[in-house]
Protein backbone atom coordinates (compact mmCIF):
# COMPACT_ATOMS: atom_id res chain seq x y z
CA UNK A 1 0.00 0.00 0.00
CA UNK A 2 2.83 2.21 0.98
CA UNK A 3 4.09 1.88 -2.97
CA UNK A 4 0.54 3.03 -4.01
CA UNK A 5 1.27 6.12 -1.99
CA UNK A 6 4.63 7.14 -3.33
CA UNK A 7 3.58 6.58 -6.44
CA UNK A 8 0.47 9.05 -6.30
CA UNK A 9 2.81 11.36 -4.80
CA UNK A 10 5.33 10.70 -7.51
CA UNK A 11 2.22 11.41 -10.04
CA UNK A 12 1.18 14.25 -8.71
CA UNK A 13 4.33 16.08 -8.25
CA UNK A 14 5.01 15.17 -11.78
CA UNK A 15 1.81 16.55 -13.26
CA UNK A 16 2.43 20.24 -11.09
CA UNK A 17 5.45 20.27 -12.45
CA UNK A 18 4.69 20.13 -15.85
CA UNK A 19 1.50 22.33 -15.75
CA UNK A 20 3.62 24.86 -14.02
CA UNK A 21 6.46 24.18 -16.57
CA UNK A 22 4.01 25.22 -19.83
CA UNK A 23 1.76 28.23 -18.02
CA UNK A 24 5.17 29.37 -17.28
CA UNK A 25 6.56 28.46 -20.74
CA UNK A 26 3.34 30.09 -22.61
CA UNK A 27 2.77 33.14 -20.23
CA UNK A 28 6.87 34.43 -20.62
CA UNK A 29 7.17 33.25 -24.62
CA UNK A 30 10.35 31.40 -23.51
CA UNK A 31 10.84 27.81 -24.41
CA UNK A 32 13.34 27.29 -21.99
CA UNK A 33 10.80 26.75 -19.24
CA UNK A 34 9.90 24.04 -20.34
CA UNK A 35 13.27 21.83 -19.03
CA UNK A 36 11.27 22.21 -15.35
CA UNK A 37 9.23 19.29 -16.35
CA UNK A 38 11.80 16.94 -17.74
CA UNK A 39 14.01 17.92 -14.78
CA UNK A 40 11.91 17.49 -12.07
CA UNK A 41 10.84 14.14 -13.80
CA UNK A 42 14.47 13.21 -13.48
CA UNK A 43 14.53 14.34 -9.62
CA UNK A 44 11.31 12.49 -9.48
CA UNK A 45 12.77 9.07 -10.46
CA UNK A 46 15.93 9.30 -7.94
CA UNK A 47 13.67 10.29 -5.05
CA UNK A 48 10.82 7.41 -6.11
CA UNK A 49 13.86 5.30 -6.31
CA UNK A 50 15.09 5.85 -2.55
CA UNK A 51 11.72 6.37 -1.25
CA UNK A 52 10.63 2.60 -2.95
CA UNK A 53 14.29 1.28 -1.10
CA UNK A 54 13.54 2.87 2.15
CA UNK A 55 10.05 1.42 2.43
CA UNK A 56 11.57 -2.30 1.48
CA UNK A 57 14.34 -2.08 4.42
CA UNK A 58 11.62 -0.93 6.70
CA UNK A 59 9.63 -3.97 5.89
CA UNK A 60 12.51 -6.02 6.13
CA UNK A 61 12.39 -7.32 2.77
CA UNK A 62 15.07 -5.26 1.17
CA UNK A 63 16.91 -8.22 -1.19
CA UNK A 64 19.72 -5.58 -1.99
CA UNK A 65 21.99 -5.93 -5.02
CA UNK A 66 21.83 -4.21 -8.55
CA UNK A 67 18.57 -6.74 -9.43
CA UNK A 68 16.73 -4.93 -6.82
CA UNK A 69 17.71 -1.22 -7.41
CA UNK A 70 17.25 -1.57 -11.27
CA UNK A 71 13.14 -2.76 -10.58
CA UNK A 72 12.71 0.15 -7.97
CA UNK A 73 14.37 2.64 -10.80
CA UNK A 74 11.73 0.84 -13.73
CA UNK A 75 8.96 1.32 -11.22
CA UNK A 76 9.64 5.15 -10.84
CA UNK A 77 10.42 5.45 -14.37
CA UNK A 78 6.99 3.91 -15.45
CA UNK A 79 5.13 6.03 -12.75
CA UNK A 80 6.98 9.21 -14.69
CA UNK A 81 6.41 8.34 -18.29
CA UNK A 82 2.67 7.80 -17.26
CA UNK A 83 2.13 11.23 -16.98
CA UNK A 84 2.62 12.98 -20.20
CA UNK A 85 1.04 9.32 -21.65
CA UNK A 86 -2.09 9.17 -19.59
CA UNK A 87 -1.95 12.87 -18.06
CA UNK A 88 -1.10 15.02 -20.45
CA UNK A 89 -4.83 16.46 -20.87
CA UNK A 90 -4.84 17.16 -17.00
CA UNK A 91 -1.57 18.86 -17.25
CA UNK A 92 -2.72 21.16 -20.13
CA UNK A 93 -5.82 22.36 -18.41
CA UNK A 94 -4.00 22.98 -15.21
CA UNK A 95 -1.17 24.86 -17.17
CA UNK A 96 -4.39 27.23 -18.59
CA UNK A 97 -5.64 27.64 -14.73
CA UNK A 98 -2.48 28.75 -13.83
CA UNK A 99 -1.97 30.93 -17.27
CA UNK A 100 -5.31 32.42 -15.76
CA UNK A 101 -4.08 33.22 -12.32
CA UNK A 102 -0.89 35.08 -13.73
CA UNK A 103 -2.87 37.07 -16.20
CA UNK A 104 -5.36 37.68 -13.04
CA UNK A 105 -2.24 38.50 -10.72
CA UNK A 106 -0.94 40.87 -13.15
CA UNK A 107 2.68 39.51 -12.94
CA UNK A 108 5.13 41.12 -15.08
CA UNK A 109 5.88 39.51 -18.65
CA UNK A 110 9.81 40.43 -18.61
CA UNK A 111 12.57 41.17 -16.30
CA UNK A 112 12.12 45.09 -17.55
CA UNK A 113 8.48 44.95 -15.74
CA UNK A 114 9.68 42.87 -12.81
CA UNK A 115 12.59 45.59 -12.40
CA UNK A 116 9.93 48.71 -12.84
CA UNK A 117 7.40 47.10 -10.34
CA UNK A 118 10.34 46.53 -7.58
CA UNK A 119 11.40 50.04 -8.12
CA UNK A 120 7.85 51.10 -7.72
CA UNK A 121 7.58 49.43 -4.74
CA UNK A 122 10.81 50.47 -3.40
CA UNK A 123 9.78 53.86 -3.72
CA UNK A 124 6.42 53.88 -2.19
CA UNK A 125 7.81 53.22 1.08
């Protein structure tokens, strides 16, 4: 059951990280943002990974060896390439929500604006 639980948390994280990756990529016009998703994917594996190893040595079924590392490291890998293959319409619409709370927010669309609205702020005090 515990596995059932990482791996929902390993989901989730995944699909916040790549709707934040493409409101971020679509609301700035930069196509860089979008290496968040791939590299939190990659940080997502390692720390499924250890999680997955931890919960087998608390159990006290931890076989150890390279057998046993490379099925926890498949297991998180699967549990990341389900997302943009079964997610991917869940991680679009959240990526519009959160479009829709920047716009909303007002945040500033380049480093010129973020620089004007810190001065601005700087100077009202």
């Amino acid at each position: 059951m515990r596995a059932v639980w990482v791996g929902l948390f390993l989901f989730t994280i995944s699909l916040l990280a790549g709707a934040i990756s493409i409101a971020l990529m679509v609301y700035y016009d930069n196509t860089m943002l979008g290496l968040i998703f791939p590299l939190t994917g990659v940080a997502c594996m390692f720390m499924g990974e250890k999680l997955l190893g931890g919960m087998e040595v608390k159990m006290g079924q931890a076989p150890g060896g390279a057998g046993a590392m490379l099925m926890r490291s498949t297991v998180s890998a699967l549990i990341m390439w389900a997302v943009p293959a079964l997610g991917w319409g869940g991680v679009l619409a959240m990526s519009d929500v959160f479009v829709l709370g920047f716009e909303a927010a007002e945040l500033p669309r380049s480093h010129e604006d973020a620089a004007l609205v810190i001065m601005n702020l700087v100077d009202d005090k």
